[in-house]
Protein backbone atom coordinates (compact mmCIF):
# COMPACT_ATOMS: atom_id res chain seq x y z
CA UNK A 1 208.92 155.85 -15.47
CA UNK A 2 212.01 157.86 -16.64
CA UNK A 3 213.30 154.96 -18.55
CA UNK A 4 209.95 155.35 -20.56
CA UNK A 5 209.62 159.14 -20.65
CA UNK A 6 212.88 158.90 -22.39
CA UNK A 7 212.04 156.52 -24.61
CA UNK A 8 209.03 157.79 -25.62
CA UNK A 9 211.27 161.12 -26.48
CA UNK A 10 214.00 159.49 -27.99
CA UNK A 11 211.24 157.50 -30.35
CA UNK A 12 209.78 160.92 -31.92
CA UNK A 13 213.50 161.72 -33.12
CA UNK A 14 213.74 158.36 -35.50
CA UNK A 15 209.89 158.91 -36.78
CA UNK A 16 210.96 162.19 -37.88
CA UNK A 17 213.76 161.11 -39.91
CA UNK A 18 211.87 157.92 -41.89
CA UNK A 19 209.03 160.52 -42.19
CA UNK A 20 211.61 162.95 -43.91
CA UNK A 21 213.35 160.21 -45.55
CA UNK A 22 212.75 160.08 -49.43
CA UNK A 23 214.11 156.49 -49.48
CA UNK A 24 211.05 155.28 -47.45
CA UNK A 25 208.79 156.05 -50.48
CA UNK A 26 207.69 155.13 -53.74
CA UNK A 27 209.62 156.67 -56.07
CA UNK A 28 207.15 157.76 -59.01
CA UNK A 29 209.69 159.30 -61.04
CA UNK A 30 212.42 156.36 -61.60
CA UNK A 31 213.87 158.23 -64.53
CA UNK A 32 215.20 160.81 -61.81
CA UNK A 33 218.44 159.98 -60.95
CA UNK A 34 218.54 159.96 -57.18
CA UNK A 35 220.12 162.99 -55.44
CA UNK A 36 222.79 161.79 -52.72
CA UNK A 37 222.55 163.74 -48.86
CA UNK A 38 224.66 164.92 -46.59
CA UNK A 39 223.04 164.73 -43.36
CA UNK A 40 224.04 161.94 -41.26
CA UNK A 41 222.99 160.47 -37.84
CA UNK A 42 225.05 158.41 -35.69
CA UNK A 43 223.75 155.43 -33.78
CA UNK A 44 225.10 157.38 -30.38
CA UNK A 45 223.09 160.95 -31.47
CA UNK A 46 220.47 159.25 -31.91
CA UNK A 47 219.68 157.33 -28.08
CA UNK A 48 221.80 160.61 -26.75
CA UNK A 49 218.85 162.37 -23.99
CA UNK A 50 218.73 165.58 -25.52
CA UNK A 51 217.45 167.35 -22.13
CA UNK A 52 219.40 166.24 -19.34
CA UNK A 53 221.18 169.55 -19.13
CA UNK A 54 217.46 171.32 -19.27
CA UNK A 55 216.59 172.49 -16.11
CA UNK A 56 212.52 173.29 -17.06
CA UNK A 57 212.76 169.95 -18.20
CA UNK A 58 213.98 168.58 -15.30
CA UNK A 59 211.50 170.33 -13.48
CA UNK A 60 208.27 169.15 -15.25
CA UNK A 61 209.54 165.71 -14.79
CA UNK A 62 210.30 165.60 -11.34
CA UNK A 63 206.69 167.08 -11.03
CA UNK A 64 205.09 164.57 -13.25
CA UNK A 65 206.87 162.06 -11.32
CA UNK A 66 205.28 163.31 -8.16
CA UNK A 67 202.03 163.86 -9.33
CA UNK A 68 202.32 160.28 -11.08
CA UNK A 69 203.39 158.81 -7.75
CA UNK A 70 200.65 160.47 -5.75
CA UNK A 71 197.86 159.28 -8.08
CA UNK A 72 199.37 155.23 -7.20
CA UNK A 73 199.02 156.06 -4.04
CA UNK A 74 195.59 156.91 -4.13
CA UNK A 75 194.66 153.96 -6.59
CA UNK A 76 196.30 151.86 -3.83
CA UNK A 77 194.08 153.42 -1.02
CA UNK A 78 191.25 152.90 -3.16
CA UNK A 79 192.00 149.34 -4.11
CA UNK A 80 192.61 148.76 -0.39
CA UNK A 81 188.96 149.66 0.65
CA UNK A 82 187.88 148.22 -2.45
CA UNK A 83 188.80 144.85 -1.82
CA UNK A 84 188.21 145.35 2.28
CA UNK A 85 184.65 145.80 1.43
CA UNK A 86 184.35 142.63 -1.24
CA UNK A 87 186.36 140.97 1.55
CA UNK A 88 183.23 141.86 4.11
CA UNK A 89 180.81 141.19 1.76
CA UNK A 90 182.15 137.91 1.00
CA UNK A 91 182.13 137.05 4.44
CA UNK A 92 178.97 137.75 5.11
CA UNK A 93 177.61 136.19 1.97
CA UNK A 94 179.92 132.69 3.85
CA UNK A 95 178.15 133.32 6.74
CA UNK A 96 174.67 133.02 5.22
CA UNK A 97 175.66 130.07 2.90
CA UNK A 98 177.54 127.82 6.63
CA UNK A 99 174.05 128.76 8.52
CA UNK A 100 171.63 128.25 5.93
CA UNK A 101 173.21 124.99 5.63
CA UNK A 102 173.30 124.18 9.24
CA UNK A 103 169.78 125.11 9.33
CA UNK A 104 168.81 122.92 6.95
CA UNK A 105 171.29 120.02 8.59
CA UNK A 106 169.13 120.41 11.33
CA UNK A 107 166.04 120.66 9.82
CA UNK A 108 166.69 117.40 8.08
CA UNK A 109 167.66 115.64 11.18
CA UNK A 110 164.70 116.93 13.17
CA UNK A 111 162.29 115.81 10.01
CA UNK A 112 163.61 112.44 9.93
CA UNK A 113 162.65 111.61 13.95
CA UNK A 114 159.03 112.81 13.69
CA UNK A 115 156.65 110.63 12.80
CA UNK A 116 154.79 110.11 9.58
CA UNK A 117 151.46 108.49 10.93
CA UNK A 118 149.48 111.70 11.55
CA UNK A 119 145.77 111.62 12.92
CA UNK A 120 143.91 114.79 11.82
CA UNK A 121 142.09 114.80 15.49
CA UNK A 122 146.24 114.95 16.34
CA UNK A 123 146.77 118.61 14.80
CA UNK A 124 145.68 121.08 17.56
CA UNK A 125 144.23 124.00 17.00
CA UNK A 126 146.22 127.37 16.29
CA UNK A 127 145.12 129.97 18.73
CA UNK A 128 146.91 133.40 17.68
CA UNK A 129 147.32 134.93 21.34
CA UNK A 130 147.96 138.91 20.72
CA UNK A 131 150.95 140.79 22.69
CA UNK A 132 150.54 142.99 25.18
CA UNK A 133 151.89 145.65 23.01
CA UNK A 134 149.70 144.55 20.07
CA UNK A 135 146.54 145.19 22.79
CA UNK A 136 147.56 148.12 23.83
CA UNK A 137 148.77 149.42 20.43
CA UNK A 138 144.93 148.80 19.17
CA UNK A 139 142.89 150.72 22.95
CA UNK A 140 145.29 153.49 22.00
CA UNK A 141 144.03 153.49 18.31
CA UNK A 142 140.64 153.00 19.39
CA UNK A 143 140.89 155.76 22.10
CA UNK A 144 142.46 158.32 20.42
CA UNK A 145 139.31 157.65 17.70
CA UNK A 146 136.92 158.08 20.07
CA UNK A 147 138.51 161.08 21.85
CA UNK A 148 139.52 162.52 18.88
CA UNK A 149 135.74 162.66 17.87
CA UNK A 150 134.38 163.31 21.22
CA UNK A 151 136.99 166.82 21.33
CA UNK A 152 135.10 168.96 18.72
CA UNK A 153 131.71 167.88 19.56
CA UNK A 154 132.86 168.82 23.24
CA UNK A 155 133.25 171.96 21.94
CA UNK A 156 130.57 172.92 20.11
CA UNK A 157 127.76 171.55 21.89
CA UNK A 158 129.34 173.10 25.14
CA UNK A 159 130.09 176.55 23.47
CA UNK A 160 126.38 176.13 22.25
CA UNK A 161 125.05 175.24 25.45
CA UNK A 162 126.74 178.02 27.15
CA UNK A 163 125.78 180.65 24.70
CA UNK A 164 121.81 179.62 25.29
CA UNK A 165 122.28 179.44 28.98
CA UNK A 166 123.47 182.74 28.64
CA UNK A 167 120.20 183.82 27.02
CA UNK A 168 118.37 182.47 28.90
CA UNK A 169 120.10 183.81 32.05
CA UNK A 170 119.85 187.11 30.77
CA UNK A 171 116.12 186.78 29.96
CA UNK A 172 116.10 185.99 33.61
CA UNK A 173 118.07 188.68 34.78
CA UNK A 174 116.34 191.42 33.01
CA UNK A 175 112.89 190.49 34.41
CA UNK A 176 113.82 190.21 37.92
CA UNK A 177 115.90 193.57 37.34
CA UNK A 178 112.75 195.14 35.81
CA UNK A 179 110.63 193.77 39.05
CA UNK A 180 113.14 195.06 41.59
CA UNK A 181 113.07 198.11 40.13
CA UNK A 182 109.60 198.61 40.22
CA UNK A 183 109.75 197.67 43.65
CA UNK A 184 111.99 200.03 44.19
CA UNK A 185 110.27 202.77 42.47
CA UNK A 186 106.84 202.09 44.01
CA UNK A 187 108.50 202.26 47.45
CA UNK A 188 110.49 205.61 46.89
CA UNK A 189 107.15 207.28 45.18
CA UNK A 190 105.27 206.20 48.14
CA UNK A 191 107.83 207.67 50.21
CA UNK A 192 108.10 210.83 48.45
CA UNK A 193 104.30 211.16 48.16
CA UNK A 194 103.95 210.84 52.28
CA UNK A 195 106.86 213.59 51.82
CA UNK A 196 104.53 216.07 49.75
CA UNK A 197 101.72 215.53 51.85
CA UNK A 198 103.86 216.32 55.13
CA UNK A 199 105.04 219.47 53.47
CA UNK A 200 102.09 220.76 52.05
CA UNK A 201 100.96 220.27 55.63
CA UNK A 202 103.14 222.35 56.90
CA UNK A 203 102.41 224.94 54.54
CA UNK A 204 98.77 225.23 54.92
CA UNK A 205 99.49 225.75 58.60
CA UNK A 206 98.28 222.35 59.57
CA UNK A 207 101.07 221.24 62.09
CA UNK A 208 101.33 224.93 63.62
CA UNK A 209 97.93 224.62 64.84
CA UNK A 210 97.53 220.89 65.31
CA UNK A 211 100.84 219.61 66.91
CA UNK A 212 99.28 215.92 67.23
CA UNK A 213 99.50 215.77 62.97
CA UNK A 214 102.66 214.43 62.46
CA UNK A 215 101.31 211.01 65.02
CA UNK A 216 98.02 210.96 63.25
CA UNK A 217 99.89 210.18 59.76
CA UNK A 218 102.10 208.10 60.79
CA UNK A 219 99.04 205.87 61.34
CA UNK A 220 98.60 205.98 58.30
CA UNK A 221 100.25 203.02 55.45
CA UNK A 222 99.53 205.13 52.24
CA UNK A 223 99.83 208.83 51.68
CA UNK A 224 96.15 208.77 49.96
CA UNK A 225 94.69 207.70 53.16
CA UNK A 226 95.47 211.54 54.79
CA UNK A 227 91.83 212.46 53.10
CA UNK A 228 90.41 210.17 56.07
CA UNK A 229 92.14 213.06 58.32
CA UNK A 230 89.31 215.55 57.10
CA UNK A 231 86.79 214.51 60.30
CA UNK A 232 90.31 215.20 62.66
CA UNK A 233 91.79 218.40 61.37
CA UNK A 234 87.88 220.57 61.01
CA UNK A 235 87.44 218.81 64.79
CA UNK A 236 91.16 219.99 66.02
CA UNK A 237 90.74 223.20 64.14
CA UNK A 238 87.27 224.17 65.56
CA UNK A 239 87.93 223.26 68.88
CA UNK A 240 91.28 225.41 68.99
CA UNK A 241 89.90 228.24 67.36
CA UNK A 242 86.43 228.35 68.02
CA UNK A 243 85.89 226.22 71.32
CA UNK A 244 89.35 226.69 72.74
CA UNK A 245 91.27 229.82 74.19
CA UNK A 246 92.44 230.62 70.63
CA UNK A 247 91.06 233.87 68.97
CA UNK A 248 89.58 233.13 65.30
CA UNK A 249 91.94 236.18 64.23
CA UNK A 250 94.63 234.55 65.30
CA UNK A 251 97.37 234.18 62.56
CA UNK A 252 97.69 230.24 62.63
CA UNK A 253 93.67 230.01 62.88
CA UNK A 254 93.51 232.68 59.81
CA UNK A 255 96.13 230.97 58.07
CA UNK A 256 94.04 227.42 58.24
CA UNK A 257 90.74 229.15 57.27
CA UNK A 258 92.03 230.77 54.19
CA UNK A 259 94.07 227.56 53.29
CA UNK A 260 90.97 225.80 53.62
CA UNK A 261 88.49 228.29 52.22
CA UNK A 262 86.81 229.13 55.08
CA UNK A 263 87.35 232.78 54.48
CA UNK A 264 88.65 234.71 51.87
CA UNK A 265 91.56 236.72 51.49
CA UNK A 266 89.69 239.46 53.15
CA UNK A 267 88.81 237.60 56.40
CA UNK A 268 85.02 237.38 54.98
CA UNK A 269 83.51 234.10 55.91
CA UNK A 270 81.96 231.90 53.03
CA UNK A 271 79.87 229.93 54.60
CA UNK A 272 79.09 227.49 57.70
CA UNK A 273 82.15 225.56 58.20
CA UNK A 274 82.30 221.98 57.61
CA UNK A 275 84.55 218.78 56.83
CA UNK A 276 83.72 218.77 53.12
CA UNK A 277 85.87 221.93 52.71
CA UNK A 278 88.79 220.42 54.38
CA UNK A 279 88.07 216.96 52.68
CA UNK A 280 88.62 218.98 49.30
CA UNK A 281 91.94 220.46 49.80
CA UNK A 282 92.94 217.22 50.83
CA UNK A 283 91.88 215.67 47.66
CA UNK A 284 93.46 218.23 45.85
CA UNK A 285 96.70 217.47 48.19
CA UNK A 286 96.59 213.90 47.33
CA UNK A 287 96.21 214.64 43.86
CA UNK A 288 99.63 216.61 43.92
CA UNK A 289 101.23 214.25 45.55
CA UNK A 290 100.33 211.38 43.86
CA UNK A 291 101.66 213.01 40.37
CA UNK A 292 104.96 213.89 42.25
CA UNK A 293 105.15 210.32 43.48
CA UNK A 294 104.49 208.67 40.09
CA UNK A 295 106.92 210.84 38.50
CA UNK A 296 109.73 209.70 41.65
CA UNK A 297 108.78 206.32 40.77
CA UNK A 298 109.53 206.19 37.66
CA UNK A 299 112.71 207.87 37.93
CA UNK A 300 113.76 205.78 40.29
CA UNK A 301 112.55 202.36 38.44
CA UNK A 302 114.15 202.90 35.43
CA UNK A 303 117.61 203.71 37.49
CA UNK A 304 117.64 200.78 39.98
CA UNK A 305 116.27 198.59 36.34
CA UNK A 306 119.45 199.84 34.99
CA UNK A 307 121.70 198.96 37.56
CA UNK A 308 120.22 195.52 38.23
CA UNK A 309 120.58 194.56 34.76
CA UNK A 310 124.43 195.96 34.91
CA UNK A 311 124.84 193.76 37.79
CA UNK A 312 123.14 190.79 36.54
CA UNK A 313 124.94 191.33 33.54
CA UNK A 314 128.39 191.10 34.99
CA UNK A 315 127.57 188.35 36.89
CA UNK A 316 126.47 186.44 33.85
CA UNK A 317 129.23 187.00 32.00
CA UNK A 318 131.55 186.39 34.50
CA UNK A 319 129.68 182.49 34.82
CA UNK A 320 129.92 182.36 31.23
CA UNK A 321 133.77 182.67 30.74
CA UNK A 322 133.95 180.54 33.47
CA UNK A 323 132.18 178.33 32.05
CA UNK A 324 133.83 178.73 28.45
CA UNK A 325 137.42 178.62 30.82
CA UNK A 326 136.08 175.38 31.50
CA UNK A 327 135.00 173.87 28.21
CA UNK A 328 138.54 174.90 26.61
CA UNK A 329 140.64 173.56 29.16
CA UNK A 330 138.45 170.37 28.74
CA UNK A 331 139.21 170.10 25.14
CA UNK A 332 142.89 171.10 25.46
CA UNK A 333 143.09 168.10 27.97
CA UNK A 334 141.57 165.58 25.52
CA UNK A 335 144.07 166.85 22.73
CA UNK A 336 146.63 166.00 25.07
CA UNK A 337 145.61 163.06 25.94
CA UNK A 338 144.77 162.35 21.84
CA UNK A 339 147.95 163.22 20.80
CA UNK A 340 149.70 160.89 23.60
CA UNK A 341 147.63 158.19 22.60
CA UNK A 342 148.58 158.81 19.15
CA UNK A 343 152.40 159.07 19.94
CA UNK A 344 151.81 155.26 21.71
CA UNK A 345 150.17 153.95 19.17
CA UNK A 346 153.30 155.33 17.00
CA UNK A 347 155.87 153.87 18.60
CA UNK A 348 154.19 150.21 19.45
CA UNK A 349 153.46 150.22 15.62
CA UNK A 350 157.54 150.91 14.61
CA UNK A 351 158.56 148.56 16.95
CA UNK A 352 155.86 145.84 15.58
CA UNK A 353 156.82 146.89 12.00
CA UNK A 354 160.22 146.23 12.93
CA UNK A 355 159.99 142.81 14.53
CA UNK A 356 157.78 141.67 11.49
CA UNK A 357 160.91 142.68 8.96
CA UNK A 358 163.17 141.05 10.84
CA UNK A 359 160.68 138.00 10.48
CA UNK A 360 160.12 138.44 7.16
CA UNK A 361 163.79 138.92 6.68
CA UNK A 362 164.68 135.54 8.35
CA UNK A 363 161.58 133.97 6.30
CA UNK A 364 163.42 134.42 3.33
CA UNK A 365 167.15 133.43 4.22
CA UNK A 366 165.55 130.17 5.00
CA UNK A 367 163.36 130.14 1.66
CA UNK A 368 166.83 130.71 0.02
């Protein structure tokens, strides 16, 4: 490479000097005498290196040289792989050229012993068996299908269901609630009733004067019944305060005759004594009480309604996420199920896929 670096340098030198030289051209003037030079080149100046004592020089060619050097190397490298990989590829291409050949060497040989005389009834029939894989490849296919259209349906129609057995259960719930409590209610109003009777008792001086009272009601199943007492309490009352050792002035007896109206404020009698008077202030009595009960009862039914309906209520919709639990964990499990199915059917396909290429693949180096 130096020899040609030089020469190429050296080269520009002699170019110059025919370029420059008039006697290298036409002359177009030959009446012009020519004009004789000075300047002249020796055979040794001329192929003398002009920069071997140049030390930039020097340097720019030892790093061309390098650079040169390294750039063979590469191309080598390159070639190298180049020609490794022709070298592979030729082999290979060998390879398919010696089998295809001894295929068809034995192909030949196995064609020539068979025989020629062929009966149609001779030819069985072709019976295309399926794989295993190819069997289970299609139930996965299939199942995943019918799974994968059984999982939304699952859960609608259960979310549907559920939301109309809820109704329904709540429908339910509300009218037993609304009986209870009217159970309820009729029971506390007739208790509180019997509990205004008793008292007003007591305040008209009843139970002072006749101690047996409190028995004779609790005979008694209703608190409206007390007006069949009036025959008892003008018997008890006459006989203690009339018949008995009692004085009629005596505070309890005045107390029940003024309660009762059998005298006035002013001890005056009004009249001959009989049940109907007592029978009256009992009505009256029931009459009380039976507005004080009705009002109890419907306090209480509309609170023990309430509460049964809370109750109910809860333990509806504690069923129903149950039950919605329930229909979502079902459907998660079929999506599971539908997506391992799928993943199956996936991987049995590849591998099918697969085997047919390499098939197809053979196929055709024997067509070639």
């Amino acid at each position: 490479m130096k020899v040609h670096y030089m020469n190429a340098l050296l080269f520009a030198l002699p170019l110059n000097i025919l370029e420059h030289n008039q006697s290298n051209h036409k002359s177009t003037t030959p009446h012009i005498p020519k004009i004789p030079t000075n300047r002249l080149l020796c055979e040794c100046d001329l192929y003398m290196p002009n920069y071997d004592n140049d030390l930039e020089m020097k340097k720019v060619m030892e790093n061309f040289n390098k650079q040169t050097q390294q750039r063979f190397e590469k191309y080598d490298d390159r070639m190298k792989t180049t020609r490794q990989k022709y070298k592979d590829k030729c082999d290979k291409e060998i390879q398919k050229i010696i089998l295809k050949d001894k295929l068809e060497k034995e192909l030949m040989d196995k064609f020539a012993t068979l025989q020629t005389d062929i009966q149609n009834d001779a030819i069985p029939t072709c019976i295309c068996e399926k794989s295993i894989a190819e069997n289970v490849e299609k139930g996965c296919l299939r199942c995943g299908c019918g799974l994968g259209s059984v999982a939304p349906t699952v859960g609608l129609i259960g979310s549907v269901a559920v939301n109309v057995w809820k109704t329904a259960e709540l429908a339910a719930a509300t009218e037993l609630a609304k009986q209870a409590g009217a159970a309820a209610g009729k029971i506390a109003g007739d208790i509180h009733g019997m509990k205004i009777v008793t008292e007003s008792l007591k305040e008209l001086g009843v139970n002072a004067l006749i101690p047996d009272i409190s028995k004779k009601i609790s005979t008694i199943s209703h608190y409206t019944e007390v007006i069949t007492l009036d025959e008892y309490i003008f018997t008890k009352k006459y006989a203690a305060c009339v018949l008995g050792p009692t004085n009629v002035d005596n505070p309890m007896c005045l107390k029940v005759d003024i309660s009762f109206g059998f005298r006035d404020i002013y001890r005056n009698p009004r009249g001959a004594p009989n049940s109907s008077t007592v029978k009256k202030v009992l009505n009256a009595l029931v009459k009380e009480a039976t507005q004080g009960a009705n009002a109890k009862e419907t306090e209480v039914t509309a609170a023990e309604t309430a509460a049964a309906i809370e109750r109910g209520t809860e333990a509806i919709d504690a069923a129903s996420y149950n039950l919605y639990s329930a229909i979502g964990y079902s459907v998660l499990a079929i999506i599971i199920i539908i997506l391992i199915m799928v993943i199956i059917y996936k991987i049995l396909r590849y591998r099918r896929k697969k085997k047919m290429k390499k098939k197809l693949q053979y196929i055709k180096l024997l067509e070639e």
